[in-house]
Protein backbone atom coordinates (compact mmCIF):
# COMPACT_ATOMS: atom_id res chain seq x y z
CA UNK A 1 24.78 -2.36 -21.42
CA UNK A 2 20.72 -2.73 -20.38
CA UNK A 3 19.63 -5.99 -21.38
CA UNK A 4 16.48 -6.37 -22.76
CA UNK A 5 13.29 -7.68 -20.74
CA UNK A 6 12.18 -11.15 -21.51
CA UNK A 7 9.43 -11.28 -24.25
CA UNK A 8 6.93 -13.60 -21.78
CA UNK A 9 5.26 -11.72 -18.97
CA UNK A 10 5.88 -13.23 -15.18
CA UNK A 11 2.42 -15.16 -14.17
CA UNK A 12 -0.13 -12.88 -13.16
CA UNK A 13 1.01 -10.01 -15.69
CA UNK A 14 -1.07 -9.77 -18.96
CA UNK A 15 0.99 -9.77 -21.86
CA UNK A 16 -0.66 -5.79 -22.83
CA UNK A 17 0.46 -4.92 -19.02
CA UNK A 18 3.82 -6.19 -19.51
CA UNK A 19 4.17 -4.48 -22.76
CA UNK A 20 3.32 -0.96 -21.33
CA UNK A 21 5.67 -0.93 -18.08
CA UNK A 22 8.73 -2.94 -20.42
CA UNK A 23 8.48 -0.42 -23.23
CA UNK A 24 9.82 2.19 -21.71
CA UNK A 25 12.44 0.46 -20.14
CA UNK A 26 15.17 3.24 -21.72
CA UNK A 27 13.81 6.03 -20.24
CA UNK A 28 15.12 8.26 -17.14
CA UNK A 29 12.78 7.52 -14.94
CA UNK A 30 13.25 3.70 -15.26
CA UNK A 31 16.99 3.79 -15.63
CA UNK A 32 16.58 5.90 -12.23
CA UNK A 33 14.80 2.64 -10.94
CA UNK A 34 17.59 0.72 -10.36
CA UNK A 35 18.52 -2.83 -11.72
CA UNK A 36 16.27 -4.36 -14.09
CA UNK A 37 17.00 -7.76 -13.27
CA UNK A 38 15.62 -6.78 -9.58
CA UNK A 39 12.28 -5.60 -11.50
CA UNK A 40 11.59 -9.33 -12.90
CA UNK A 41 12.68 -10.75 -9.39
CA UNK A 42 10.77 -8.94 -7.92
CA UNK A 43 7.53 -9.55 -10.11
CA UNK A 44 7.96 -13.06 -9.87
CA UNK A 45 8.52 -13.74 -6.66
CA UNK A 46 5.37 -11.98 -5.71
CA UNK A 47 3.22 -13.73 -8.56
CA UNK A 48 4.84 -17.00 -7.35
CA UNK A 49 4.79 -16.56 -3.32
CA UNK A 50 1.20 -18.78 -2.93
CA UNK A 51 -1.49 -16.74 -1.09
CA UNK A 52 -0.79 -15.76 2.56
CA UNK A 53 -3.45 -17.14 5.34
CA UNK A 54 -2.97 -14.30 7.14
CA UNK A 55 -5.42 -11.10 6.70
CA UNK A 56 -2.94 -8.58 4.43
CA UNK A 57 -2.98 -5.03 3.90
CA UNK A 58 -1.31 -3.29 1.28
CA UNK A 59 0.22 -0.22 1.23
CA UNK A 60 0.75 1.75 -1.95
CA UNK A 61 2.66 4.94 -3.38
CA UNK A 62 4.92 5.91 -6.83
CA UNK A 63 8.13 5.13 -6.16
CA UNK A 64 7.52 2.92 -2.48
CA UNK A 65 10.78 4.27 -0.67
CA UNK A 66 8.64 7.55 1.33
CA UNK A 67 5.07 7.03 1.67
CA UNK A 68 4.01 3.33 1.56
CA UNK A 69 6.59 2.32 3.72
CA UNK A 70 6.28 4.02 6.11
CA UNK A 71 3.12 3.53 6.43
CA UNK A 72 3.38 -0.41 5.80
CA UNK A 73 6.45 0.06 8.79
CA UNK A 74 4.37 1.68 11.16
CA UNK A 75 1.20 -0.22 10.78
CA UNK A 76 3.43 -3.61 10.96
CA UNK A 77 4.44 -2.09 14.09
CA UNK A 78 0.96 -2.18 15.48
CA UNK A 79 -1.03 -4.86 13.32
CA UNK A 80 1.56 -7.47 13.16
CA UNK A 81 1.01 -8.95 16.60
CA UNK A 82 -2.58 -9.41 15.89
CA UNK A 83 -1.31 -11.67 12.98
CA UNK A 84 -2.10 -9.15 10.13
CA UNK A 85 0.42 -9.48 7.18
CA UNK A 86 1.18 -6.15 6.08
CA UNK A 87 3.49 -5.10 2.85
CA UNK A 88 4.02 -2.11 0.03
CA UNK A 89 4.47 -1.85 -3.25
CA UNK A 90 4.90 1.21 -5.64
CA UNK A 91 3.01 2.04 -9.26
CA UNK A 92 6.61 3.40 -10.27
CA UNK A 93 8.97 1.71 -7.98
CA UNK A 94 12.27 2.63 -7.38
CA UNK A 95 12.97 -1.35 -7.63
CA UNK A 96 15.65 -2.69 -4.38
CA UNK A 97 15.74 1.04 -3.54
CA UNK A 98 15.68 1.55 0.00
CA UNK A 99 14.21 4.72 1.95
CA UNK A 100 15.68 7.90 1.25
CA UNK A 101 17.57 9.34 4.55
CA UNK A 102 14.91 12.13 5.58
CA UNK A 103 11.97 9.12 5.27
CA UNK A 104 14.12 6.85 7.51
CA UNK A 105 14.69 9.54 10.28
CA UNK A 106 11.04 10.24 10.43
CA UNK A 107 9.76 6.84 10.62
CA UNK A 108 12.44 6.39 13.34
CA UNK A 109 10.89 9.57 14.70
CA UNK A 110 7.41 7.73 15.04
CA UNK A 111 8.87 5.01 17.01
CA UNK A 112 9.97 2.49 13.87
CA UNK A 113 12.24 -0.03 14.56
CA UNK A 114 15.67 1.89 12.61
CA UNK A 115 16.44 -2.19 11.66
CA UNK A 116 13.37 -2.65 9.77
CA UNK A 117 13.72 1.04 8.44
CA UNK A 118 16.88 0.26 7.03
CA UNK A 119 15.74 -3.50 5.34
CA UNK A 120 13.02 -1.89 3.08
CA UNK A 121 13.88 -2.07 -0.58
CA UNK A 122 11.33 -0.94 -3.04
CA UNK A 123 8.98 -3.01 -5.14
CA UNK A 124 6.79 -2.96 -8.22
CA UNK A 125 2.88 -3.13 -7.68
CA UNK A 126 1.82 -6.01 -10.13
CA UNK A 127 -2.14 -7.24 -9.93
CA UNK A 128 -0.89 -10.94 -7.19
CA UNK A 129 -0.66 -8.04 -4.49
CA UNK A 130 -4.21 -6.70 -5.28
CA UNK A 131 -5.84 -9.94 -5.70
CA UNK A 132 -3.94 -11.15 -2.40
CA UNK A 133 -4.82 -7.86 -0.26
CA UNK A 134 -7.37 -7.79 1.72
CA UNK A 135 -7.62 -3.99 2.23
CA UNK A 136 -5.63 -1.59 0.34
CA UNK A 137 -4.43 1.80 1.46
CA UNK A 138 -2.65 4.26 -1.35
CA UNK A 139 -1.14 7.09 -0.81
CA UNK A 140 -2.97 9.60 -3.40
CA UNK A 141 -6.32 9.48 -5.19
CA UNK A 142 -4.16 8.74 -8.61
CA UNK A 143 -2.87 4.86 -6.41
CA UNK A 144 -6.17 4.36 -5.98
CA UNK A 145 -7.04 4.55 -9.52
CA UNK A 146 -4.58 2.71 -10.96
CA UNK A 147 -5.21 -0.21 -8.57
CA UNK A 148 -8.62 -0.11 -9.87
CA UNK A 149 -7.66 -0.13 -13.20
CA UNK A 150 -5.51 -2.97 -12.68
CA UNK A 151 -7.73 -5.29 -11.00
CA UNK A 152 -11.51 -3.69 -11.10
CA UNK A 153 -12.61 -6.22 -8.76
CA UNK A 154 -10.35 -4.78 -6.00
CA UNK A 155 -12.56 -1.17 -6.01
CA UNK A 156 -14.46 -1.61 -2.89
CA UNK A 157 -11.55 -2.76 -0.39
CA UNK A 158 -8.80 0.35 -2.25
CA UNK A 159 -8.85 3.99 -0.26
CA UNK A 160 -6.50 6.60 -0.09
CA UNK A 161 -5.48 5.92 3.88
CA UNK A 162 -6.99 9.43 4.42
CA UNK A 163 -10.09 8.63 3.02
CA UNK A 164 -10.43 5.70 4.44
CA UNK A 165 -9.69 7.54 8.00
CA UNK A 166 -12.07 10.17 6.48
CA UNK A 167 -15.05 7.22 5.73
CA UNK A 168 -14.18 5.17 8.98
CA UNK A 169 -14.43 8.35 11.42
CA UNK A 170 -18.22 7.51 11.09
CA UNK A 171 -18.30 4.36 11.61
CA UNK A 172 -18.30 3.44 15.29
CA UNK A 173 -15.39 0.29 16.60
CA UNK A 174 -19.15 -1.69 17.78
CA UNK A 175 -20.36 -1.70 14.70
CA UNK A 176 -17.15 -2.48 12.92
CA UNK A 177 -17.28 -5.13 15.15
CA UNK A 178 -20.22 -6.35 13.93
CA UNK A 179 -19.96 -6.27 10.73
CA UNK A 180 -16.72 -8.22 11.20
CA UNK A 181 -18.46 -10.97 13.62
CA UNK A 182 -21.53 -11.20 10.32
CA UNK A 183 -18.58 -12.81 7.70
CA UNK A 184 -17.78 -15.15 10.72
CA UNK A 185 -14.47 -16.24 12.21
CA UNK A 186 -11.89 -16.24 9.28
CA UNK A 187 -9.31 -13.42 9.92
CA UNK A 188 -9.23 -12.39 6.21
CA UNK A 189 -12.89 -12.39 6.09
CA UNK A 190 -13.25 -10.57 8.79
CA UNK A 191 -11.31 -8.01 7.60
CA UNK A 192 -12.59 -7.80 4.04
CA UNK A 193 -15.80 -7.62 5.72
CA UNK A 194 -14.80 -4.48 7.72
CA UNK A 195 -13.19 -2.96 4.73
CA UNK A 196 -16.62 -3.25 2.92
CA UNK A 197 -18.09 -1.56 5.80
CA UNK A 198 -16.05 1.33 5.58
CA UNK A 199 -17.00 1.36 1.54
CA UNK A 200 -20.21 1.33 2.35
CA UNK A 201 -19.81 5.30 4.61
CA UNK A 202 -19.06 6.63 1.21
CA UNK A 203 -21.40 9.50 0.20
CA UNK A 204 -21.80 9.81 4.07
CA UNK A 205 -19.00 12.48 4.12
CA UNK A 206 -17.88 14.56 1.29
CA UNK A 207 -14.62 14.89 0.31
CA UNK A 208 -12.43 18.00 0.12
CA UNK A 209 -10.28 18.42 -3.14
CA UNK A 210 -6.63 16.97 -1.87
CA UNK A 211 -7.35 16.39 1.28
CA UNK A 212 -7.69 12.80 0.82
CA UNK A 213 -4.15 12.53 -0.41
CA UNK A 214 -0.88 12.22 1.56
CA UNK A 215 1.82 14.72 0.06
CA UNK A 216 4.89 12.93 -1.70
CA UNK A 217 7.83 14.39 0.41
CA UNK A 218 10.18 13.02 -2.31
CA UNK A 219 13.74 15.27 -2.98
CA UNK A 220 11.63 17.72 -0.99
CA UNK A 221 12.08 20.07 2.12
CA UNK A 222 11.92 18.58 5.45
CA UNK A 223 9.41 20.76 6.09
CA UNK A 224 7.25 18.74 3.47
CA UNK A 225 8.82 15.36 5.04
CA UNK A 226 7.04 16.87 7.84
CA UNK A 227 3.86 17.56 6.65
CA UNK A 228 3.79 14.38 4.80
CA UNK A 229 4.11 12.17 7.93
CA UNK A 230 1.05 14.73 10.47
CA UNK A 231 -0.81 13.86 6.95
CA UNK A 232 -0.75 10.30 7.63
CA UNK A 233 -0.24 9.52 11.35
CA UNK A 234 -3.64 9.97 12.18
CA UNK A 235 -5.20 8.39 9.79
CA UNK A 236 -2.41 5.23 11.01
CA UNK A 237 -4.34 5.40 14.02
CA UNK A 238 -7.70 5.21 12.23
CA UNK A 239 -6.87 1.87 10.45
CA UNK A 240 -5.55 0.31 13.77
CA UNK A 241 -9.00 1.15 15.45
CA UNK A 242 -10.69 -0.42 12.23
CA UNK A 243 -8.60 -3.42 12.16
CA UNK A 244 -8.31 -3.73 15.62
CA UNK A 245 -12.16 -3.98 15.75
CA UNK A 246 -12.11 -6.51 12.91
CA UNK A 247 -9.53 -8.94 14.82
CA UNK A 248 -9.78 -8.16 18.46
């Protein structure tokens, strides 16, 4: 038997947010979503963990098993040695779900560590992650909007990681730099900084219906697997020039 969500929304959930995602709590999709007692977990650790000194980038898709993690695993790969903290979260998670089989073999493809692969378990987005982020990369234009719905404030540092890629492409690593070495020395603000930077190209490049979105590969061919990951590893590479020129 499901047992019904607690009436009280964790800290850092508004009582009408915690209303819509609990109210459908019956339906396929979130009995497909695993446990609900990992949902709450989940929710409150994040709104309890206190905020993280290090700079933190956010990765989001739907269900966080294809798309955000591997692009949170990949850019940990690169980013974490400069001290960035770098996580995922999904806006229909497959909560304590880890990576489907086809996702794991191509992240281990691009040179993931199969360890860390393995580990991921899927978790809900909830508005401590946005606040907490300082640049956040979704996976489709639709992430992107409903991190702005959640937490308006957030609209200037949230980009598809293609269109961020797209935006950054003209926007040179010196002046990235720059703009990074104008908030000062702080890490976070460095990168915030940089992230407002990249904002700031918008309207400098126009965008191309889709192509700002990474494909969800989910119960699809490998073929899409495929094109999912060459729709994303270059714009990987993008963010590690950006960042890079934010921390280096």
């Amino acid at each position: 038997m499901i047992s019904l969500p607690p009436s009280d929304p964790p800290a850092g959930i508004s009582r009408r947010e915690w209303r819509r995602r609990t109210a459908g709590v019956s339906t396929p999709e979130t009995q497909s979503s695993g446990p609900l007692p990992g949902l709450f977990a989940s929710a409150e650790s994040a709104a309890a963990r206190p905020e993280d000194a290090r700079p933190t980038i956010l990765t989001v898709c739907t269900g966080n098993i294809c798309r955000s993690p591997m692009a949170e695993i990949l850019l940990r790969r690169a980013l974490e040695p400069r001290g960035v903290h770098v996580h995922s979260a999904g806006t229909q998670a497959l909560v304590d779900y880890g990576m489907p089989q086809p996702a794991q073999e191509m992240a281990i493809a691009l040179g993931a560590d199969a360890g860390i692969v393995d580990a991921h378990r899927a978790r809900y987005l909830i508005e401590p992650m946005l606040q907490q982020a300082d640049l956040i990369l979704t996976m489709s234009r639709e992430h992107r909007s409903r991190a702005v719905q959640m937490m308006p404030r957030s609209l200037r540092r949230v980009f598809t990681i293609r269109e961020f890629a797209r935006l950054a492409s003209t926007l040179s690593t010196e002046d990235a730099r720059a703009a990074a070495d104008a908030a000062g020395d702080d890490p976070r603000e460095r990168l915030r900084a940089v992230a407002l930077a990249v904002a700031d190209q918008r309207g400098l490049s126009e965008p191309v219906a889709d192509e700002d979105d990474v494909i969800d590969p989910y119960r699809r061919s490998q073929e899409i697997y495929e094109q999912s990951a060459a729709e994303m590893t270059p714009a990987i590479v993008e963010v590690e020039r950006i960042v890079g020129a934010a921390l280096g």
